[in-house]
PDB file of N, CA and C in Angstrom:
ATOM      1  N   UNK A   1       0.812  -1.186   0.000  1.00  0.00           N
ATOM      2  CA  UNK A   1       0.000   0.000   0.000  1.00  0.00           C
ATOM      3  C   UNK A   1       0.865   1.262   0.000  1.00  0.00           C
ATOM      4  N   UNK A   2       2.084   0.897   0.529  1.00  0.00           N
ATOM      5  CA  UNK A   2       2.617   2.706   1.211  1.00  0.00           C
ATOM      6  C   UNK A   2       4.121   2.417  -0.364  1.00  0.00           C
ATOM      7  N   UNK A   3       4.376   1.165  -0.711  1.00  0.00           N
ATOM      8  CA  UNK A   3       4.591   1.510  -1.994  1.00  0.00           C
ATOM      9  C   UNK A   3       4.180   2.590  -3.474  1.00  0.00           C
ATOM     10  N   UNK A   4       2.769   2.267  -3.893  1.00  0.00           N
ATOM     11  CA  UNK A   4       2.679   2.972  -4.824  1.00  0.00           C
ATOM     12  C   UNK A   4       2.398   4.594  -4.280  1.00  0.00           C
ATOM     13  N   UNK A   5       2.291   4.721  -2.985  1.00  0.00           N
ATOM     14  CA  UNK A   5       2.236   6.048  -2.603  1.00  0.00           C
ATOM     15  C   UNK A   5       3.228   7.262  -2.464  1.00  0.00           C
ATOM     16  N   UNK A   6       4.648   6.039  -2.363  1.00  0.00           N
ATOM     17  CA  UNK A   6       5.696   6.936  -2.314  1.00  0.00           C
ATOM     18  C   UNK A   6       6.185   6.867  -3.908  1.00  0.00           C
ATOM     19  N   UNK A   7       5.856   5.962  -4.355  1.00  0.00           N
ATOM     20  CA  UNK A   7       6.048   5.960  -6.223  1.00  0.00           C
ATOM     21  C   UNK A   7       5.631   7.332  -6.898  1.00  0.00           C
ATOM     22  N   UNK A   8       3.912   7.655  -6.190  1.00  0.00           N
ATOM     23  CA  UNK A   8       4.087   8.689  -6.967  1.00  0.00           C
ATOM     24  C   UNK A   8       4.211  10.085  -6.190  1.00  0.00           C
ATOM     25  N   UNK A   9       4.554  10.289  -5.252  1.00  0.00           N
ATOM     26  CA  UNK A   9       5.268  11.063  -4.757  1.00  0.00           C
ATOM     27  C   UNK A   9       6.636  11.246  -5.473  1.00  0.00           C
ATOM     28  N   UNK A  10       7.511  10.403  -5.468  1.00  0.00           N
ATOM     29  CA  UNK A  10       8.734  10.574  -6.489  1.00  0.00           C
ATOM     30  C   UNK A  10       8.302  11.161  -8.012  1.00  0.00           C
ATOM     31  N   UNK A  11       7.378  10.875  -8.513  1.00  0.00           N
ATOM     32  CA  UNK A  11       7.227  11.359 -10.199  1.00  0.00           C
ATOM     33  C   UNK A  11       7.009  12.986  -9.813  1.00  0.00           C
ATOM     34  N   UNK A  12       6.027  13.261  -8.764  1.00  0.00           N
ATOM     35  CA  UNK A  12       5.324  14.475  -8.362  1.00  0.00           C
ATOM     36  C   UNK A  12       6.749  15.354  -8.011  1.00  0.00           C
ATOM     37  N   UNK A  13       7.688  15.330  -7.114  1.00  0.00           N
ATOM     38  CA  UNK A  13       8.584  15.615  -7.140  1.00  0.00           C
ATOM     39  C   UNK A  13       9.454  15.649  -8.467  1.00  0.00           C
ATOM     40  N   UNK A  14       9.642  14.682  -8.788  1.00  0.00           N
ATOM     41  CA  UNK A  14      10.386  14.575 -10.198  1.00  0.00           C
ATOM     42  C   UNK A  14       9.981  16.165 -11.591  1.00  0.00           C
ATOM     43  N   UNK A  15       8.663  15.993 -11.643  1.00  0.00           N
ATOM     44  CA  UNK A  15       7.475  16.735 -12.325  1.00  0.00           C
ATOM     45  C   UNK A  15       8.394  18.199 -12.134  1.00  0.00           C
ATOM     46  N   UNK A  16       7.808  18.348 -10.804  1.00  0.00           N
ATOM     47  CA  UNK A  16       8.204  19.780  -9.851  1.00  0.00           C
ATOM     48  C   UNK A  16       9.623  20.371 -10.239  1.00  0.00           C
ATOM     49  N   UNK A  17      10.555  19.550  -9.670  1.00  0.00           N
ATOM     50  CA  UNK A  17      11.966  20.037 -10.277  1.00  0.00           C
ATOM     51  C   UNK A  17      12.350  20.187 -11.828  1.00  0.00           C
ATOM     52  N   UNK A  18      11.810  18.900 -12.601  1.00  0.00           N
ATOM     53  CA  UNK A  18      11.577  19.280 -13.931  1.00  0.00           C
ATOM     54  C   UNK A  18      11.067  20.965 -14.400  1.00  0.00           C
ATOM     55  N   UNK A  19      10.129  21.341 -13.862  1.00  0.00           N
ATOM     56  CA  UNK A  19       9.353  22.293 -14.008  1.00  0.00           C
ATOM     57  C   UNK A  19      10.355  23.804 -13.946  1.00  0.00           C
ATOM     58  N   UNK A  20      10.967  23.660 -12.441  1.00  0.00           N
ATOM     59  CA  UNK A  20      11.656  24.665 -12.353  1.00  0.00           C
ATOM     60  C   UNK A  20      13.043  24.661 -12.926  1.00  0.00           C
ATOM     61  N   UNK A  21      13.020  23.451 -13.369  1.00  0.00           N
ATOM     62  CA  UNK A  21      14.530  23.376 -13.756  1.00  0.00           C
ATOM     63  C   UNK A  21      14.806  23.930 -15.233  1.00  0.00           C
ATOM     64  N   UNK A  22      13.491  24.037 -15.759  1.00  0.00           N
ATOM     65  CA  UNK A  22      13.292  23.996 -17.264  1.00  0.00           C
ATOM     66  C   UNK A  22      13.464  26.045 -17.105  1.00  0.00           C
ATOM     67  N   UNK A  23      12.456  26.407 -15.669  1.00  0.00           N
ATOM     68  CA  UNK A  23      12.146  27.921 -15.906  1.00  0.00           C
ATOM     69  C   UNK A  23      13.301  28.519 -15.584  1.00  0.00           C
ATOM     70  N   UNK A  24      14.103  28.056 -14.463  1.00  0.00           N
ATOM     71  CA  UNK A  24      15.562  28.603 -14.515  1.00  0.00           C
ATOM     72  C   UNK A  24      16.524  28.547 -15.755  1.00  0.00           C
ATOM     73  N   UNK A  25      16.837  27.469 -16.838  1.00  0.00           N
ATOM     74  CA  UNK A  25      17.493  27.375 -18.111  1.00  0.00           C
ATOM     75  C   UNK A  25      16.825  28.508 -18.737  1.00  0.00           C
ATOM     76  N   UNK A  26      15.322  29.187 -19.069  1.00  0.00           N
ATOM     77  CA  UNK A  26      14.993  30.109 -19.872  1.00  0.00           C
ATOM     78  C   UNK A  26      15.658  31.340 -19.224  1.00  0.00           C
ATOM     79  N   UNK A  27      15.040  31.655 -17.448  1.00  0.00           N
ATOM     80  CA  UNK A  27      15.878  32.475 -17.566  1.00  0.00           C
ATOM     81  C   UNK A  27      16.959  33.279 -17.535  1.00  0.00           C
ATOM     82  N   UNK A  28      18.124  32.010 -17.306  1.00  0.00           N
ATOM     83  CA  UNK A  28      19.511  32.231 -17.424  1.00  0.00           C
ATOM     84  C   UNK A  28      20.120  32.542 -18.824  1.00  0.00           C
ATOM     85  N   UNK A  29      19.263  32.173 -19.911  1.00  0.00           N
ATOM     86  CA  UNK A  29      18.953  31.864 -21.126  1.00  0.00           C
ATOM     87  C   UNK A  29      18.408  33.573 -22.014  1.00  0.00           C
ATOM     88  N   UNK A  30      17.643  34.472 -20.992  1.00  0.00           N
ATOM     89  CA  UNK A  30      16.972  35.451 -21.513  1.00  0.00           C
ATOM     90  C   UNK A  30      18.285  36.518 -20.865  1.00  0.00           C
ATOM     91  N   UNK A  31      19.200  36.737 -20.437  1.00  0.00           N
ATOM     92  CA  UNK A  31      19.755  37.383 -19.360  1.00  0.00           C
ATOM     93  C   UNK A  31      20.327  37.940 -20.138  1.00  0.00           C
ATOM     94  N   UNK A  32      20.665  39.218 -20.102  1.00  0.00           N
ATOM     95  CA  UNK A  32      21.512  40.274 -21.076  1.00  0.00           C
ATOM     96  C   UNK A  32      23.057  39.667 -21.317  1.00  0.00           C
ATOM     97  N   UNK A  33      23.640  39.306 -22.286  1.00  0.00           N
ATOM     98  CA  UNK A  33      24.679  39.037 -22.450  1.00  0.00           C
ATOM     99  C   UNK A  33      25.847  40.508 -21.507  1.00  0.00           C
ATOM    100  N   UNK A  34      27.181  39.922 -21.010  1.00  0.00           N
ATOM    101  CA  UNK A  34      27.781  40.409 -20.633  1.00  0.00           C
ATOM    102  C   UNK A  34      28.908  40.421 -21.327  1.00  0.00           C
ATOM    103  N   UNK A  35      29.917  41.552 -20.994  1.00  0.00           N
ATOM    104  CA  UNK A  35      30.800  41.496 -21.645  1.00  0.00           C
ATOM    105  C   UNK A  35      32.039  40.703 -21.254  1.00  0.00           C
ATOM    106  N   UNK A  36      32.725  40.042 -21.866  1.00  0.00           N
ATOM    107  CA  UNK A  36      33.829  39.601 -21.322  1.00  0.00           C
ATOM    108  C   UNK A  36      35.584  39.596 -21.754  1.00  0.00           C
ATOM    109  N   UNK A  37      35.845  40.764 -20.950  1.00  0.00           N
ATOM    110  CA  UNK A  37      36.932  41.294 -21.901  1.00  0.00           C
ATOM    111  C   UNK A  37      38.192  40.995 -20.415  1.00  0.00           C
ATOM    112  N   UNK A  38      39.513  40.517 -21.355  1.00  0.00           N
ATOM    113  CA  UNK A  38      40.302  40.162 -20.658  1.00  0.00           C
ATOM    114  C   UNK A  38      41.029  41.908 -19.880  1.00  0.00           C
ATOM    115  N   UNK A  39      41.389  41.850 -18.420  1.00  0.00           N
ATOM    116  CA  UNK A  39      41.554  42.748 -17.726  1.00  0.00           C
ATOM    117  C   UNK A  39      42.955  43.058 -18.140  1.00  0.00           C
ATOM    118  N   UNK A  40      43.736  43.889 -18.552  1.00  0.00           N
ATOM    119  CA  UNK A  40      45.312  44.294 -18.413  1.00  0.00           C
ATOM    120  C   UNK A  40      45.754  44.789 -17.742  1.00  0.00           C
ATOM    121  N   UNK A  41      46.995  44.650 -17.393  1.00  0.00           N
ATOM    122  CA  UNK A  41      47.607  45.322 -16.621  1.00  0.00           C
ATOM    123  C   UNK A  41      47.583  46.590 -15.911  1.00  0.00           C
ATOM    124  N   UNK A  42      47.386  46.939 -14.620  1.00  0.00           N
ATOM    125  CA  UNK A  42      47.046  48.571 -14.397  1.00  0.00           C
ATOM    126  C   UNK A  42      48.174  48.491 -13.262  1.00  0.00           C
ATOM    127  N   UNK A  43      48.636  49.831 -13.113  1.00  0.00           N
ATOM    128  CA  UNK A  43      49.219  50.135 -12.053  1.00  0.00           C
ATOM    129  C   UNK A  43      50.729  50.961 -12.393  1.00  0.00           C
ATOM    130  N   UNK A  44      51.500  51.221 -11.819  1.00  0.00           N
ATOM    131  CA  UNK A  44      52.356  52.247 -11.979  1.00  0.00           C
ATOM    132  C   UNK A  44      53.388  51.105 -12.654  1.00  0.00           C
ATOM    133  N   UNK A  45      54.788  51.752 -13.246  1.00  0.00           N
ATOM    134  CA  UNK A  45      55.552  50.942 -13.433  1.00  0.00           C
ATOM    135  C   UNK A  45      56.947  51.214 -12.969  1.00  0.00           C
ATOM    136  N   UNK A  46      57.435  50.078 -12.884  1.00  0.00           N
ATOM    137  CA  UNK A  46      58.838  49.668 -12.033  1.00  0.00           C
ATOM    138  C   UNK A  46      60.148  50.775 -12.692  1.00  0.00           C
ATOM    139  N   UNK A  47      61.093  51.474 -12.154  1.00  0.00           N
ATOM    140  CA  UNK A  47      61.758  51.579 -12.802  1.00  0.00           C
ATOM    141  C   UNK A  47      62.561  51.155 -14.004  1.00  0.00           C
ATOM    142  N   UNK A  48      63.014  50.054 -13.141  1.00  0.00           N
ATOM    143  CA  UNK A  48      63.543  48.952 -14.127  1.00  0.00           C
ATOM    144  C   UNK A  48      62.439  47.635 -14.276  1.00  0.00           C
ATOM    145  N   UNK A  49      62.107  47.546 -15.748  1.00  0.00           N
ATOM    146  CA  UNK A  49      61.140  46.572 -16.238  1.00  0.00           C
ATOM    147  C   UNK A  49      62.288  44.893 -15.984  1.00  0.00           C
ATOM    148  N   UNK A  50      61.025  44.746 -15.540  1.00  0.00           N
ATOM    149  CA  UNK A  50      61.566  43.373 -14.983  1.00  0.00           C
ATOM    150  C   UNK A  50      61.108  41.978 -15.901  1.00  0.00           C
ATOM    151  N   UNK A  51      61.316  40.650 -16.235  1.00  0.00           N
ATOM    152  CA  UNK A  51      60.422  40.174 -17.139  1.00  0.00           C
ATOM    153  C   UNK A  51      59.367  39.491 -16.444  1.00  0.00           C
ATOM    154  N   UNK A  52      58.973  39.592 -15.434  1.00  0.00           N
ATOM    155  CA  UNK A  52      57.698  39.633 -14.881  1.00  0.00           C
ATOM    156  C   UNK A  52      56.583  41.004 -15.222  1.00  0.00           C
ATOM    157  N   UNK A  53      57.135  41.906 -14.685  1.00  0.00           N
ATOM    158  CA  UNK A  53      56.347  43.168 -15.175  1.00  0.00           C
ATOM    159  C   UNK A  53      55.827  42.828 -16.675  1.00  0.00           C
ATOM    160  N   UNK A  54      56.927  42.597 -17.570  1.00  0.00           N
ATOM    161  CA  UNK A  54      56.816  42.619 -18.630  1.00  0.00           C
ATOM    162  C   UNK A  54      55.921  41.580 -19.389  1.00  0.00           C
ATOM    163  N   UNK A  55      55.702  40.774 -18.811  1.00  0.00           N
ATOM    164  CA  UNK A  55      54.655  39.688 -19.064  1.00  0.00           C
ATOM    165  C   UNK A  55      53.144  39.589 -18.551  1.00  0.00           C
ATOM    166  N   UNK A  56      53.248  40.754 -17.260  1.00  0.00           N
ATOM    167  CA  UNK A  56      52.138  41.194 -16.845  1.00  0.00           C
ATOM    168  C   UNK A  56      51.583  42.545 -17.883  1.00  0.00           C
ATOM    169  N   UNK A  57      52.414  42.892 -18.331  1.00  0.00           N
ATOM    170  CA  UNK A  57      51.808  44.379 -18.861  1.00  0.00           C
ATOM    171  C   UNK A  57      51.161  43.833 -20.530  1.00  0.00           C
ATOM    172  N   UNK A  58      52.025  42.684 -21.177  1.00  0.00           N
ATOM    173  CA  UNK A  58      51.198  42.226 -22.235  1.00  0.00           C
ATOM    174  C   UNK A  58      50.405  41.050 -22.167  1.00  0.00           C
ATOM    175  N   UNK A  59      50.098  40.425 -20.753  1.00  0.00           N
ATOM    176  CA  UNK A  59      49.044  39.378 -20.298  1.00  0.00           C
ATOM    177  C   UNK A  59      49.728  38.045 -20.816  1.00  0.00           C
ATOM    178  N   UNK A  60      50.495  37.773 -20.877  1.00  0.00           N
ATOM    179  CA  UNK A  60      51.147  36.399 -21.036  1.00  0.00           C
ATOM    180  C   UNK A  60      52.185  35.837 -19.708  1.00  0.00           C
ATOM    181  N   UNK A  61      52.733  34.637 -20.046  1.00  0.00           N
ATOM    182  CA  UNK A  61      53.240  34.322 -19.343  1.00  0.00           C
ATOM    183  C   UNK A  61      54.863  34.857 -19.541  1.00  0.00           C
ATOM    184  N   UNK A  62      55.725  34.485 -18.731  1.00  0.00           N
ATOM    185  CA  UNK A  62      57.081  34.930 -19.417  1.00  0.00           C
ATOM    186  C   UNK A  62      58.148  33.619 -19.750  1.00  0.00           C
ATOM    187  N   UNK A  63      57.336  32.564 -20.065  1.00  0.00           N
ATOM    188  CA  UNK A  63      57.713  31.126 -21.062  1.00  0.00           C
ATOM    189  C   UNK A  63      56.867  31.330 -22.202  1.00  0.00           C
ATOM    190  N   UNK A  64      56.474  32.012 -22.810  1.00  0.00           N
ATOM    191  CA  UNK A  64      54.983  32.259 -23.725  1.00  0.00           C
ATOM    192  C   UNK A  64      56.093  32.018 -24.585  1.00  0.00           C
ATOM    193  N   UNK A  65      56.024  31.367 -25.945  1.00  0.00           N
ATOM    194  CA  UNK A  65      56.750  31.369 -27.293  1.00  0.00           C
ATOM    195  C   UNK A  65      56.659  32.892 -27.942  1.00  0.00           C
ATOM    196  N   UNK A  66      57.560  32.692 -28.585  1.00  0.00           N
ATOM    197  CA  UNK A  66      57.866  34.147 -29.118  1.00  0.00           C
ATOM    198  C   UNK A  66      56.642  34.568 -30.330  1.00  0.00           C
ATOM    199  N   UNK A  67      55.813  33.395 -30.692  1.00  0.00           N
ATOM    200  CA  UNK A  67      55.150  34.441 -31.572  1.00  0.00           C
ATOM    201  C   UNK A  67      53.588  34.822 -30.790  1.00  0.00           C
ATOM    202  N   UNK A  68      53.429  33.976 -29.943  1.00  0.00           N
ATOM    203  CA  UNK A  68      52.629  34.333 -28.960  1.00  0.00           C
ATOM    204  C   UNK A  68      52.663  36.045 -27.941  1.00  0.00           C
ATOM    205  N   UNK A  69      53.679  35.748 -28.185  1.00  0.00           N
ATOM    206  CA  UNK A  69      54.577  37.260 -27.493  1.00  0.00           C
ATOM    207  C   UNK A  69      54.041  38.470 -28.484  1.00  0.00           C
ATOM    208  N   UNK A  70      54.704  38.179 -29.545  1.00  0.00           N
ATOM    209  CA  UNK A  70      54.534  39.834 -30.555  1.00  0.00           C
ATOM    210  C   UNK A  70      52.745  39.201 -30.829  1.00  0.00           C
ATOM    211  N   UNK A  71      52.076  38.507 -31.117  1.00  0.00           N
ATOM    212  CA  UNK A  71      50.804  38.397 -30.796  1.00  0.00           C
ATOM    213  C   UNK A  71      49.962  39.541 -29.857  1.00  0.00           C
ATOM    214  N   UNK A  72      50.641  38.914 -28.820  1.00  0.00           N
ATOM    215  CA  UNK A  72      49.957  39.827 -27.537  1.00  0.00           C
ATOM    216  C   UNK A  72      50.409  41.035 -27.666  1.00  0.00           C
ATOM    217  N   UNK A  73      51.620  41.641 -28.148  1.00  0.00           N
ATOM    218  CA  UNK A  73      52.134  42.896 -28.366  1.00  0.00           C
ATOM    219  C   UNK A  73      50.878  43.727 -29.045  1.00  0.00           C
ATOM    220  N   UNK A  74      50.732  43.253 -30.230  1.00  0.00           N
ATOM    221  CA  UNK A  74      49.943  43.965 -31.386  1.00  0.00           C
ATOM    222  C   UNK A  74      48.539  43.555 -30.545  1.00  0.00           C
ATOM    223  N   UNK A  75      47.827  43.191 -29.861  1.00  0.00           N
ATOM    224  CA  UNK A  75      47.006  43.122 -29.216  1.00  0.00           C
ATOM    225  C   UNK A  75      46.875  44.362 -28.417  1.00  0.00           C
ATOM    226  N   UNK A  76      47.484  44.506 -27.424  1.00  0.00           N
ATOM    227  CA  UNK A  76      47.957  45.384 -26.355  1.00  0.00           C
ATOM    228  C   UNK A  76      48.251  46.814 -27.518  1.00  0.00           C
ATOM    229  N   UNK A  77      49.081  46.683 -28.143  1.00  0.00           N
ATOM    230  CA  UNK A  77      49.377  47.925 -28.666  1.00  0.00           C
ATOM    231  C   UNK A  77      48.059  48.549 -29.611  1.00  0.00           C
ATOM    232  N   UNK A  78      47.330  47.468 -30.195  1.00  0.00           N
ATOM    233  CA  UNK A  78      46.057  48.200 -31.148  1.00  0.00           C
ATOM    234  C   UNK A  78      45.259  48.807 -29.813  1.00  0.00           C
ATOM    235  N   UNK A  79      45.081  48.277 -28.672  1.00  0.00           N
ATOM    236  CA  UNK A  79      44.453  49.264 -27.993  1.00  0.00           C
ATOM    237  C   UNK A  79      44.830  50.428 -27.249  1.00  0.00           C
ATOM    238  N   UNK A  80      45.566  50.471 -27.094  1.00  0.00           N
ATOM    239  CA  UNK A  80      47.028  51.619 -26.292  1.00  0.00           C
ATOM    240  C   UNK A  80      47.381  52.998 -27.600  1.00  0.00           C
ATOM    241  N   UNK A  81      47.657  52.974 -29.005  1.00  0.00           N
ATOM    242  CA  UNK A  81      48.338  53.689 -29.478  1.00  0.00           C
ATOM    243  C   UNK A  81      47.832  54.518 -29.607  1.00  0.00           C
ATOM    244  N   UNK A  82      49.164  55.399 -29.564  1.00  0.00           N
ATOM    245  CA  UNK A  82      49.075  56.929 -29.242  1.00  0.00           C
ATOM    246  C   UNK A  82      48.042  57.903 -30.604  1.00  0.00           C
ATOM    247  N   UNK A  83      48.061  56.872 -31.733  1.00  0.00           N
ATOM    248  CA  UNK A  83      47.193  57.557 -33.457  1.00  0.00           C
ATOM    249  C   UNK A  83      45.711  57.430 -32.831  1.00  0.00           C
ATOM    250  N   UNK A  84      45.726  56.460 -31.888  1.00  0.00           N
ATOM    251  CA  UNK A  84      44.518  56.152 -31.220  1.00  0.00           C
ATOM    252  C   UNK A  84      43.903  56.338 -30.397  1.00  0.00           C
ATOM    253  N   UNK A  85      44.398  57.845 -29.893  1.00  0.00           N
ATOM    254  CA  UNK A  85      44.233  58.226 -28.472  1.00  0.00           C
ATOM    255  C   UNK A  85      44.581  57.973 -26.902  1.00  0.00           C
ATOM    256  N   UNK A  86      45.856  56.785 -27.515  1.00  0.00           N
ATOM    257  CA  UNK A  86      46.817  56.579 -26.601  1.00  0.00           C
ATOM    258  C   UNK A  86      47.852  56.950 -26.397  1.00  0.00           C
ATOM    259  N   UNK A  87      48.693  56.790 -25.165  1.00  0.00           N
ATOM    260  CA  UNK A  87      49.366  57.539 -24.394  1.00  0.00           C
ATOM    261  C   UNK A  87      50.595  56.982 -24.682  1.00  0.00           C
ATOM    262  N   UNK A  88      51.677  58.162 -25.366  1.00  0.00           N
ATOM    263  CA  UNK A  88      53.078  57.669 -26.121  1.00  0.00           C
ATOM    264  C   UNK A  88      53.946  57.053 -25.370  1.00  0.00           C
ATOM    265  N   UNK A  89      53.573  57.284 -23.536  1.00  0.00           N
ATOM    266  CA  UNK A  89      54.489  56.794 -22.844  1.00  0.00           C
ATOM    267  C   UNK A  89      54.101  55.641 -22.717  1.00  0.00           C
ATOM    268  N   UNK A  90      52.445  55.214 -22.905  1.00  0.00           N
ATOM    269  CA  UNK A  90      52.722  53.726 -22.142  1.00  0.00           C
ATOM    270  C   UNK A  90      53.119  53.102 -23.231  1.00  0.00           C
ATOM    271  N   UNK A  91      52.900  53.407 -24.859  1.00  0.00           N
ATOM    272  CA  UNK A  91      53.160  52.870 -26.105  1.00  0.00           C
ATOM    273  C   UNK A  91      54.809  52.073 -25.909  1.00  0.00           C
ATOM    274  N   UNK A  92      55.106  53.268 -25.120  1.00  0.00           N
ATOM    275  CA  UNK A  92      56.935  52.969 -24.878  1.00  0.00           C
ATOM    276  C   UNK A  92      57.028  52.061 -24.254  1.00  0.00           C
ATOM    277  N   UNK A  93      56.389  51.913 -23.395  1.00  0.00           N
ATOM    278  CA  UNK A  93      56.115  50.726 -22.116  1.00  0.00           C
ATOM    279  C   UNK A  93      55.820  49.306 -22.919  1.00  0.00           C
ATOM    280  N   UNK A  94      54.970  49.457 -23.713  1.00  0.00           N
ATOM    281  CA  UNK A  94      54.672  47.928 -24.239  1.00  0.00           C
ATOM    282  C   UNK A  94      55.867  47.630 -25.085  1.00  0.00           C
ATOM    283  N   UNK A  95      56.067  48.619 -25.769  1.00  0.00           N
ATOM    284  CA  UNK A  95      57.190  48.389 -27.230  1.00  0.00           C
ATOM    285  C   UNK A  95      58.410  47.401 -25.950  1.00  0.00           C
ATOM    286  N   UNK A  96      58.729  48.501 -24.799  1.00  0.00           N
ATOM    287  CA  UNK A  96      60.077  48.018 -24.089  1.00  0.00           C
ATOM    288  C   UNK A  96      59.637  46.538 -23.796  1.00  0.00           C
ATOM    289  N   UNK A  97      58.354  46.251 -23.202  1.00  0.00           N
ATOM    290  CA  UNK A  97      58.158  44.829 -22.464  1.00  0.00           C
ATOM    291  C   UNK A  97      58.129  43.789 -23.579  1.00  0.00           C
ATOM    292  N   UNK A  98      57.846  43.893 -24.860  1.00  0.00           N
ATOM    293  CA  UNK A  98      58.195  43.455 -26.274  1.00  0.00           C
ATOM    294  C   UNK A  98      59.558  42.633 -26.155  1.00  0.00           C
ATOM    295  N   UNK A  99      60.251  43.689 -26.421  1.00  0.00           N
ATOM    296  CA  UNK A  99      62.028  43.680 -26.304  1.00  0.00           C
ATOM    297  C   UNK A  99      62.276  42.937 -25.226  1.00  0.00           C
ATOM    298  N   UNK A 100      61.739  43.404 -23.876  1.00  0.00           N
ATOM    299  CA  UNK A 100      62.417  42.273 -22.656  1.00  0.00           C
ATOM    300  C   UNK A 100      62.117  40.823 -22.822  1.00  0.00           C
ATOM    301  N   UNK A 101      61.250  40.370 -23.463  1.00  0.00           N
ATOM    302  CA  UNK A 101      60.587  39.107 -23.192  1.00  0.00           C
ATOM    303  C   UNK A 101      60.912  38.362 -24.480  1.00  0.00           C
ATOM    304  N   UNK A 102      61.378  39.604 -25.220  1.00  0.00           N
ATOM    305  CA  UNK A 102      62.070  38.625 -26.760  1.00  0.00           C
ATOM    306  C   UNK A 102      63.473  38.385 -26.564  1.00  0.00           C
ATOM    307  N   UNK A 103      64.208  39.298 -25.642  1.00  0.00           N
ATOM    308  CA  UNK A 103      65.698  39.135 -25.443  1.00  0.00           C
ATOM    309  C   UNK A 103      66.408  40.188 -26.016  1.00  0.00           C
ATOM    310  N   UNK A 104      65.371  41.014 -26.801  1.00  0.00           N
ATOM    311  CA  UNK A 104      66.304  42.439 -27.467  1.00  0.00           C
ATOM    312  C   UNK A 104      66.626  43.424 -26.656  1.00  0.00           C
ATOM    313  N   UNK A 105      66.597  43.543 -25.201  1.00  0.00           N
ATOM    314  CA  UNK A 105      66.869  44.614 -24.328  1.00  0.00           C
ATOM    315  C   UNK A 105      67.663  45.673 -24.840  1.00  0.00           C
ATOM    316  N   UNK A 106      66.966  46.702 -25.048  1.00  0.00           N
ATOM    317  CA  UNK A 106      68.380  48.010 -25.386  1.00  0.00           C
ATOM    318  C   UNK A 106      69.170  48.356 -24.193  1.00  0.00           C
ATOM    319  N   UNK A 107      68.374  48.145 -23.245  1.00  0.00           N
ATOM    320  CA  UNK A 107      69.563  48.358 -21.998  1.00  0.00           C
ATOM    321  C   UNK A 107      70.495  47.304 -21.566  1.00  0.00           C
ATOM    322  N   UNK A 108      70.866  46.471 -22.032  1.00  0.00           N
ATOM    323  CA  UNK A 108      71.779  45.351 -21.604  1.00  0.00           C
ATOM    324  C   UNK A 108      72.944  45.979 -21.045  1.00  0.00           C
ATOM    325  N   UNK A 109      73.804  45.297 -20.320  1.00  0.00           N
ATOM    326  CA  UNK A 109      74.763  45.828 -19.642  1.00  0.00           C
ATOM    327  C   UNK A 109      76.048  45.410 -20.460  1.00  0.00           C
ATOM    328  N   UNK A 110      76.293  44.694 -21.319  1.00  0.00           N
ATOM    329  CA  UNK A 110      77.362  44.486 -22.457  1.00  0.00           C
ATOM    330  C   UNK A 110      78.052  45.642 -23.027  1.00  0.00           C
ATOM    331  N   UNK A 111      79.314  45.223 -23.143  1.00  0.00           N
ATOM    332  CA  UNK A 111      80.258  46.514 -23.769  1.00  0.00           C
ATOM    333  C   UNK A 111      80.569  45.517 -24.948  1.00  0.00           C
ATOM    334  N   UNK A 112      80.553  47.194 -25.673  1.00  0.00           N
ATOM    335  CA  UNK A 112      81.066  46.895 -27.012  1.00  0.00           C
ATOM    336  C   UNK A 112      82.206  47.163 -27.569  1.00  0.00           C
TER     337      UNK A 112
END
């Protein structure tokens, strides 16, 4: 007797969550798309660029392969340049963190 009673108690339940489970998918489903844009680097910078800094300021790692690197450069730089209403110093900033993370440092300490 107390079989088919809890039988359909389970479908009734079953039913129920079905129900809401379906109205939550619509309206997670109707929800204004958001934007999702990767965050960059903010904050002051180091005297001396370090290749950490420098991997933080173009969002990679600082093992990233090199074409991954000038990738992220021209990434970083189409939104930064100065033709573009960006700021020549930080332009300088990316160009330098470029150079550190490729190995072209103009400041190296080598005599010539």
């Amino acid at each position: 007797m107390a079989s088919p009673f809890i039988a359909g108690l389970t479908v009734a339940a079953a039913a129920y969550a079905g129900k809401y489970g379906i109205q939550a998918w619509q309206t997670f489903k109707a929800r204004p798309p958001t934007v999702r844009m990767r965050k960059f680097y903010e904050g002051g910078f180091q005297p001396k660029m370090t290749r950490r800094e420098a991997a933080l300021i173009l969002g990679v790692r600082e093992s990233t392969p090199i074409d991954k690197i000038r990738e992220a450069h021209r990434r970083v730089m189409i939104a930064n340049h100065p033709d573009a209403g960006g700021s020549h110093y930080v332009a300088s900033k990316i160009n330098e963190a470029k150079e550190i993370l490729l190995g072209k440092s103009k400041n190296s300490d080598s005599a010539f």
